[in-house]
Protein backbone atom coordinates (compact mmCIF):
# COMPACT_ATOMS: atom_id res chain seq x y z
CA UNK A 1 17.13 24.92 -39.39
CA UNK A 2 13.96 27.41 -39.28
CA UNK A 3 10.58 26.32 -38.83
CA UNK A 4 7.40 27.68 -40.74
CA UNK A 5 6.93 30.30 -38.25
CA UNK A 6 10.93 31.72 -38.66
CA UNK A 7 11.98 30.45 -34.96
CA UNK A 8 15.03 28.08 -34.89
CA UNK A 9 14.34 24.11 -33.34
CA UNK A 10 17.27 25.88 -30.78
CA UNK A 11 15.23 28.19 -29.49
CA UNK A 12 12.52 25.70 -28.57
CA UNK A 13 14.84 23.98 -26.58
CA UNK A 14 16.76 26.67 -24.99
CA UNK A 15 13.66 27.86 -23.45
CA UNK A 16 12.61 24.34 -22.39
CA UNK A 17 15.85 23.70 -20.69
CA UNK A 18 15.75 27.32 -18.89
CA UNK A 19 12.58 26.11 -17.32
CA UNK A 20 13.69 23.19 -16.63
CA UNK A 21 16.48 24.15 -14.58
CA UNK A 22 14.91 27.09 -12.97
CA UNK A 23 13.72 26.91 -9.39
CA UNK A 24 9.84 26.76 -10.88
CA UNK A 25 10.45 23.91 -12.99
CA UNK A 26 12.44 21.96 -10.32
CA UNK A 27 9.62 22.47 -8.22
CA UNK A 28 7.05 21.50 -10.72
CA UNK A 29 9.16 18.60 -11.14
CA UNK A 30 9.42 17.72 -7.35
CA UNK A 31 5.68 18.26 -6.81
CA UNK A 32 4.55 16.23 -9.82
CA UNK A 33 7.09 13.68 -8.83
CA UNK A 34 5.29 12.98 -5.68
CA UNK A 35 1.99 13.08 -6.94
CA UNK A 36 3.72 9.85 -9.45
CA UNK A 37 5.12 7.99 -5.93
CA UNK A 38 2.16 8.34 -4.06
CA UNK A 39 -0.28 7.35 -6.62
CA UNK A 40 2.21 4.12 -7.78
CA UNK A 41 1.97 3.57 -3.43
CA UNK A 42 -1.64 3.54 -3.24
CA UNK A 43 -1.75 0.77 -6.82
CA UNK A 44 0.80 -1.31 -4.42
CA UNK A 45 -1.12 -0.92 -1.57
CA UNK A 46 -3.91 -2.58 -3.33
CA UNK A 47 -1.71 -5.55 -5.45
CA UNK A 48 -0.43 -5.93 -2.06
CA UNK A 49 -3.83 -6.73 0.33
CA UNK A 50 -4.88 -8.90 -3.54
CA UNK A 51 -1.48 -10.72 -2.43
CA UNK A 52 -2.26 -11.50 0.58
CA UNK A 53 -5.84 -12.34 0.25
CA UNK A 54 -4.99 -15.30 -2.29
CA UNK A 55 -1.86 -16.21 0.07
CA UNK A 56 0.66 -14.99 -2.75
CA UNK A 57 3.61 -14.22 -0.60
CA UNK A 58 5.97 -13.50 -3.47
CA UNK A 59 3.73 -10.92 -4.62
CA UNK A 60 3.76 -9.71 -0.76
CA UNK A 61 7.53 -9.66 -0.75
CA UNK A 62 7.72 -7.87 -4.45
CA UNK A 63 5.51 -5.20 -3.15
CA UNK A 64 7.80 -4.29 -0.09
CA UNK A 65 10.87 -4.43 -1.93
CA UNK A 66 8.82 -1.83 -4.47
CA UNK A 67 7.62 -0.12 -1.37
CA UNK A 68 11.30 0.42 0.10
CA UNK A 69 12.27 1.57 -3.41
CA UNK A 70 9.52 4.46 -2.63
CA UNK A 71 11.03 4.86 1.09
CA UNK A 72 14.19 5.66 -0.12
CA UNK A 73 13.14 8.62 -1.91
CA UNK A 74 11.26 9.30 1.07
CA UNK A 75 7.49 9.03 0.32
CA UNK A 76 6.73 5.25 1.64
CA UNK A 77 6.96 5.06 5.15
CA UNK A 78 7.12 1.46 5.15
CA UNK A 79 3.44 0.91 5.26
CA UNK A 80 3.88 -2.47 3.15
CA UNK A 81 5.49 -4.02 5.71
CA UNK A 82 3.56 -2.92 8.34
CA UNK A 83 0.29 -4.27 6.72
CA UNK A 84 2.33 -7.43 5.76
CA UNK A 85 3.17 -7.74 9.25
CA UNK A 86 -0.19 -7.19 10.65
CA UNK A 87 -1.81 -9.73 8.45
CA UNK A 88 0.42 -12.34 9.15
CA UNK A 89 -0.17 -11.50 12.76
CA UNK A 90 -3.87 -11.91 12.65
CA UNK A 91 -3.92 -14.77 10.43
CA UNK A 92 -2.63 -16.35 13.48
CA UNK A 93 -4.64 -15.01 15.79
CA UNK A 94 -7.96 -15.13 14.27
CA UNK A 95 -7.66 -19.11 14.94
CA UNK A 96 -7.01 -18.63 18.65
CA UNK A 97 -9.65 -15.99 19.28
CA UNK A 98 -12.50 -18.30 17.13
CA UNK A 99 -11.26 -21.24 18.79
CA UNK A 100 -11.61 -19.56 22.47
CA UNK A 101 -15.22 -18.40 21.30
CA UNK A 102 -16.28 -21.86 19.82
CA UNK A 103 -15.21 -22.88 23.35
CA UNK A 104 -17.04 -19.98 25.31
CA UNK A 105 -20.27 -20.92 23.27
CA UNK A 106 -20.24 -24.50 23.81
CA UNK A 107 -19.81 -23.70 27.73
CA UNK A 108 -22.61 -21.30 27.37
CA UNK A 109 -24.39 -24.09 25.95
CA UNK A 110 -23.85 -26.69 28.24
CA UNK A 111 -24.51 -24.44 30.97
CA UNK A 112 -27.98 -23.19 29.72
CA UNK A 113 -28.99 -27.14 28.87
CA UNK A 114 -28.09 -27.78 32.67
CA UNK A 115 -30.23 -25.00 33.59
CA UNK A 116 -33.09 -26.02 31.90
CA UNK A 117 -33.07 -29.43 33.37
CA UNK A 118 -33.35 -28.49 36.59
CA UNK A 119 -36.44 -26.32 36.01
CA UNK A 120 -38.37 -28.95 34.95
């Protein structure tokens, strides 16, 4: 079948397919490729820290398993599960340390009080 223009529809595709599978397409392919992961990582990232903010752990645990999907092509680096890791980490913490400072202020309190009764 010709077209208006008196090229064949085979000819269109003969030259897509030879740039295709020449060593430019490929790596135009491999370059825009990771251009796709990394910007699909960073939209993760982000439903990921939303996740955790509103204490949706499912969400958490879909974004890692989407994250190691990402590893195993080798863009990720497991950076889901270390922010997963260090949230739950100082969600625990953060109690201790405000509880140790509620505790440091009341001393500081009760010592200052005690100091000011004895100046008078």
């Amino acid at each position: 079948m010709r077209s208006d223009d008196g090229y064949s529809c085979g000819s269109g595709t003969a030259a897509a397919v030879l740039y295709g599978l020449s060593v430019i397409g490929m790596s135009t392919f491999v370059m825009i490729r990771m251009y796709m992961l990394l910007t699909l990582l960073t939209v993760v990232l982000m439903y990921l820290i939303a996740c955790l903010m509103e204490k949706k752990y499912f969400g958490a645990v879909l974004c890692i398993l989407a994250e190691a999907c990402i590893v195993w092509t080798l863009y990720g680096a497991g950076v889901c599960l270390l922010i997963t890791a260090a949230w739950v980490v100082l969600r625990k913490l953060l109690p201790l340390l405000e509880n140790k400072l509620a505790a440091r202020r009341e001393k500081t309190k009760m010592n200052r009080s005690r100091g000011e009764g004895d100046t008078e």
